[in-house]
C-alpha atoms as a PDB file:
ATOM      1  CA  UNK A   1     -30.388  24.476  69.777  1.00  0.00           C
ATOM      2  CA  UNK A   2     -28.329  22.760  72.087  1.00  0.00           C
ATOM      3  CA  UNK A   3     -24.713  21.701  71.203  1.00  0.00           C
ATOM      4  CA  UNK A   4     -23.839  19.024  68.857  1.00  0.00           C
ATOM      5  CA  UNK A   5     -20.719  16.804  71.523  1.00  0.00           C
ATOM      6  CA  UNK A   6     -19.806  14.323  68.202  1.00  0.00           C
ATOM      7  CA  UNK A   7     -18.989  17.393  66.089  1.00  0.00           C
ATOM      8  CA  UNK A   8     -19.968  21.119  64.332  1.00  0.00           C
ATOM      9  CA  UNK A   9     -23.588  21.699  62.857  1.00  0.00           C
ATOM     10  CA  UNK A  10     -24.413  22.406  59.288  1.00  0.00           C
ATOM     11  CA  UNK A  11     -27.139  24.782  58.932  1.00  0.00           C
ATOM     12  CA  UNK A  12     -28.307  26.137  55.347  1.00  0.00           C
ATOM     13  CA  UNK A  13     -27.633  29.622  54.582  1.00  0.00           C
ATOM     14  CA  UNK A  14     -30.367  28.942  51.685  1.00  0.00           C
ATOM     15  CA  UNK A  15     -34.515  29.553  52.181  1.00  0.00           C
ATOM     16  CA  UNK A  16     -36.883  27.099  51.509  1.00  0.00           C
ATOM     17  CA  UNK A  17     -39.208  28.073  48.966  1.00  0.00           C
ATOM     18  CA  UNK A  18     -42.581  25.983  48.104  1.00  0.00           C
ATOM     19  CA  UNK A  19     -44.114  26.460  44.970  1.00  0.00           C
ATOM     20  CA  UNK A  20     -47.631  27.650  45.496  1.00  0.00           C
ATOM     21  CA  UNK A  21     -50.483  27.598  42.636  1.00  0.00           C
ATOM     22  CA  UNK A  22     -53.863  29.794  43.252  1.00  0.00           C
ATOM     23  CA  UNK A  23     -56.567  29.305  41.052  1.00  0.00           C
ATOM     24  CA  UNK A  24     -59.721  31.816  40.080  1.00  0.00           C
ATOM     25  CA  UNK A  25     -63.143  31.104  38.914  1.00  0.00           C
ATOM     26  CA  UNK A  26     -62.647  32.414  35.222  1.00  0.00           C
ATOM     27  CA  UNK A  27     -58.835  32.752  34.964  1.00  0.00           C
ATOM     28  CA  UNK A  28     -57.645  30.149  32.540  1.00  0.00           C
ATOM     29  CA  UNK A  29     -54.571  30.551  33.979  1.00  0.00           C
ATOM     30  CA  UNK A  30     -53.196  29.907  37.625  1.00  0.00           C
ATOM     31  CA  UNK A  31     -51.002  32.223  39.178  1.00  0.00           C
ATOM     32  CA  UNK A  32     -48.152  30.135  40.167  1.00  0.00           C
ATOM     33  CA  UNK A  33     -46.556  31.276  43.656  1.00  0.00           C
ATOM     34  CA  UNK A  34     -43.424  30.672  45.890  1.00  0.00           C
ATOM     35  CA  UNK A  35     -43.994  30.768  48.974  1.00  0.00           C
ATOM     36  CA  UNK A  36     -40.382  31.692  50.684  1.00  0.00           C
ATOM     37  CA  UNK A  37     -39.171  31.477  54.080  1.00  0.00           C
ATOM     38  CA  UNK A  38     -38.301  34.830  56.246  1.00  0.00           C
ATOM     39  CA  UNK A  39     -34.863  35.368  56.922  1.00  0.00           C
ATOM     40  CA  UNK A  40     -33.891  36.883  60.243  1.00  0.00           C
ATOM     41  CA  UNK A  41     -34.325  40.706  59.557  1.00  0.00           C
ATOM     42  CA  UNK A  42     -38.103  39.616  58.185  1.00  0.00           C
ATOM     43  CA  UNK A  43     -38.678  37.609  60.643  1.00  0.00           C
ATOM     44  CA  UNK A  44     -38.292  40.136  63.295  1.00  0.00           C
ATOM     45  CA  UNK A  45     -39.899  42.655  61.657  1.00  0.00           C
ATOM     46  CA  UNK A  46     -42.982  40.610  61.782  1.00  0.00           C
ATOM     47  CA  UNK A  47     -42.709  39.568  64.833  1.00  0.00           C
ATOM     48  CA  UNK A  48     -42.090  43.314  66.488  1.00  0.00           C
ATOM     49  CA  UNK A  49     -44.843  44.370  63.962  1.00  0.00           C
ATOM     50  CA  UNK A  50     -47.491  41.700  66.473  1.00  0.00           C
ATOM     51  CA  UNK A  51     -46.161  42.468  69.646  1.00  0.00           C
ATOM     52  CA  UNK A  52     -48.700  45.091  70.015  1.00  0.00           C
ATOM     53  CA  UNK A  53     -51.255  43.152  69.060  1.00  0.00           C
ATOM     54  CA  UNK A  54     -50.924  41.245  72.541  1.00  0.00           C
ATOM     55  CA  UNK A  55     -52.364  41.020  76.026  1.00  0.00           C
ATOM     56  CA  UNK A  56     -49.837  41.101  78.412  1.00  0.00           C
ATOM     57  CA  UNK A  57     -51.682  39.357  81.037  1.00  0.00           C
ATOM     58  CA  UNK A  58     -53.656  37.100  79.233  1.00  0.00           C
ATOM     59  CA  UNK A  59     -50.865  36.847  76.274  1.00  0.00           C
ATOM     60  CA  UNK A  60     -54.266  35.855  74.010  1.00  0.00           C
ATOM     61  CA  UNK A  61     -54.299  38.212  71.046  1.00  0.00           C
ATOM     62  CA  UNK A  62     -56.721  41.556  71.394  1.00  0.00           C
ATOM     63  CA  UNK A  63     -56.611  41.930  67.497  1.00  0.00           C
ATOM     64  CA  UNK A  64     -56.327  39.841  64.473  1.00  0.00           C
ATOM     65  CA  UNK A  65     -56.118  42.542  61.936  1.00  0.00           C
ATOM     66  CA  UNK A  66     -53.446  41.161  59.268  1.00  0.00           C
ATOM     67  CA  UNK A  67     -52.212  38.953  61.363  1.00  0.00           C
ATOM     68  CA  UNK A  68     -52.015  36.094  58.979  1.00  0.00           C
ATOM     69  CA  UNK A  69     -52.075  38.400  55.863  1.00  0.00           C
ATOM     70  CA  UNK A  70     -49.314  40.058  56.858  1.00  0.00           C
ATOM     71  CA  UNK A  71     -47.154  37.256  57.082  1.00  0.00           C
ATOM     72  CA  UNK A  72     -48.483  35.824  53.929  1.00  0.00           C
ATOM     73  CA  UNK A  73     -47.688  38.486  52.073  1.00  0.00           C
ATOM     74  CA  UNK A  74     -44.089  38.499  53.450  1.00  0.00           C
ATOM     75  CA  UNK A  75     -43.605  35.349  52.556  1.00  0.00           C
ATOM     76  CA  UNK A  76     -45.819  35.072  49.084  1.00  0.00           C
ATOM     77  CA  UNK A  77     -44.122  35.933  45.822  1.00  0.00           C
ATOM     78  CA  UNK A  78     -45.296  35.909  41.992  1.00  0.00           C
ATOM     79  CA  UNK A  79     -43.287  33.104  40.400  1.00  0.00           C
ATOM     80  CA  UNK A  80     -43.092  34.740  37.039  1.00  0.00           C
ATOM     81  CA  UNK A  81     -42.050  38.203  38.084  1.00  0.00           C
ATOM     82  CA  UNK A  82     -40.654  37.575  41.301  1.00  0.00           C
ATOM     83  CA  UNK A  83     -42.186  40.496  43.092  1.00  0.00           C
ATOM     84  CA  UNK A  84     -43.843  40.300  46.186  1.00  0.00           C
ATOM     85  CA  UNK A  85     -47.704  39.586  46.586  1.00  0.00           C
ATOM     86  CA  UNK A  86     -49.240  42.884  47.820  1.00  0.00           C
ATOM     87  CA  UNK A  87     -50.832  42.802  51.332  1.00  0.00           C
ATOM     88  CA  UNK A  88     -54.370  44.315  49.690  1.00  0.00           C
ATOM     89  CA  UNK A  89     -53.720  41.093  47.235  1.00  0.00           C
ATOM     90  CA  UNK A  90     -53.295  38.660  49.911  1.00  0.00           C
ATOM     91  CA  UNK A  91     -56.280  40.458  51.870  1.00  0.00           C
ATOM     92  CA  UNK A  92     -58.620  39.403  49.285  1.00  0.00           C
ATOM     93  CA  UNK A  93     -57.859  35.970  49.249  1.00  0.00           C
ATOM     94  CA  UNK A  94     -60.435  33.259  50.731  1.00  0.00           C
ATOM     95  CA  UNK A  95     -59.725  32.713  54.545  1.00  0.00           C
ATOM     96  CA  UNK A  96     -59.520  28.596  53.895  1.00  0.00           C
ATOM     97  CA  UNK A  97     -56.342  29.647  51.630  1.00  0.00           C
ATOM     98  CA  UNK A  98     -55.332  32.332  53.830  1.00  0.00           C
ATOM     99  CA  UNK A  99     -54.938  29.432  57.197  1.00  0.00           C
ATOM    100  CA  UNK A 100     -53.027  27.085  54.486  1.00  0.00           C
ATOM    101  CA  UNK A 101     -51.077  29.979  53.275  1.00  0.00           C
ATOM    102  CA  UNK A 102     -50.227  31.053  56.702  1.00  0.00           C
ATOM    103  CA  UNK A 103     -49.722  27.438  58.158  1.00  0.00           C
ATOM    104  CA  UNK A 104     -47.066  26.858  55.131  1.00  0.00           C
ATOM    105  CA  UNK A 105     -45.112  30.071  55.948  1.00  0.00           C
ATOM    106  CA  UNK A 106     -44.916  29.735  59.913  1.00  0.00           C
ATOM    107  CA  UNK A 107     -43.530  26.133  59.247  1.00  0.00           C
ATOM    108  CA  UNK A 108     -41.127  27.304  56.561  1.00  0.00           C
ATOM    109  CA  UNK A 109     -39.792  29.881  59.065  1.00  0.00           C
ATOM    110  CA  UNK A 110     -39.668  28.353  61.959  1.00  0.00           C
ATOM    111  CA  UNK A 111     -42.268  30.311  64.029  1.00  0.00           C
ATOM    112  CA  UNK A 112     -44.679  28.009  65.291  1.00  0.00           C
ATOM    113  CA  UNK A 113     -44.804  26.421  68.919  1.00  0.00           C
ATOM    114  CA  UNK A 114     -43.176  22.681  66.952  1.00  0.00           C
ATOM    115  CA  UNK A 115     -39.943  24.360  65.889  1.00  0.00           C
ATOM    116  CA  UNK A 116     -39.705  25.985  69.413  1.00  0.00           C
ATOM    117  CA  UNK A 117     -40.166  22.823  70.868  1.00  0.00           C
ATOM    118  CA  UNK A 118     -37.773  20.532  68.629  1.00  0.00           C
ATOM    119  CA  UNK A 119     -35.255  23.340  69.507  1.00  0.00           C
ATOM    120  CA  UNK A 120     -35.535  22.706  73.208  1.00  0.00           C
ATOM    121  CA  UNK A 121     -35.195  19.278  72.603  1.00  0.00           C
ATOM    122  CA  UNK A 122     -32.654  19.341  69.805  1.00  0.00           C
END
């Protein structure tokens, strides 16, 4: 981020949350989610946890094993009980909710290539 020259920043110490709702084919009743943004210690445990999952040369991925589950279920939490969404859970889901899922929780945490960029030009 660069520096602010008409005064200090204000940043939120808070997480986003987004309130998530996952339906099932004979479950009257939804399981309502939040979805919650990493802080920093999560967020660079995930991020060491895919570094080996790169080509160095190439930098294109060489497997995709829980790549987006993994992140999911750091992210995903049961709105009732407040636990964490297992990674077997999350595993399970479709792969059309898994991309939204994961989509929601790299914007909410600033990892895609968009927040890099409106750093830079921040």
């Amino acid at each position: 981020m660069a520096m602010q020259e008409n005064g200090p920043v204000t940043c939120s110490a808070d997480l986003d949350e987004i309130e998530v709702t996952l339906t099932r084919k004979g479950l009257a009743t939804p399981q309502v989610c939040i979805l919650r943004e990493l802080d920093g210690e999560e967020r660079d445990k995930y991020m060491n946890s895919q570094r080996n999952k790169i080509e160095r040369e190439g930098k294109s991925l060489k497997d995709f094993t829980d790549v987006q589950s993994s992140l999911i279920a750091q992210c995903l939490y049961d709105k009732s009980t407040g636990e964490r969404i297992p990674l077997a859970e999350v595993r399970k889901l479709p792969s059309k909710t898994q991309m939204t899922l994961h989509k929601l929780c790299i914007e909410l945490s600033g990892l895609g290539d968009s927040s890099e960029e409106q750093a830079k030009n921040a």
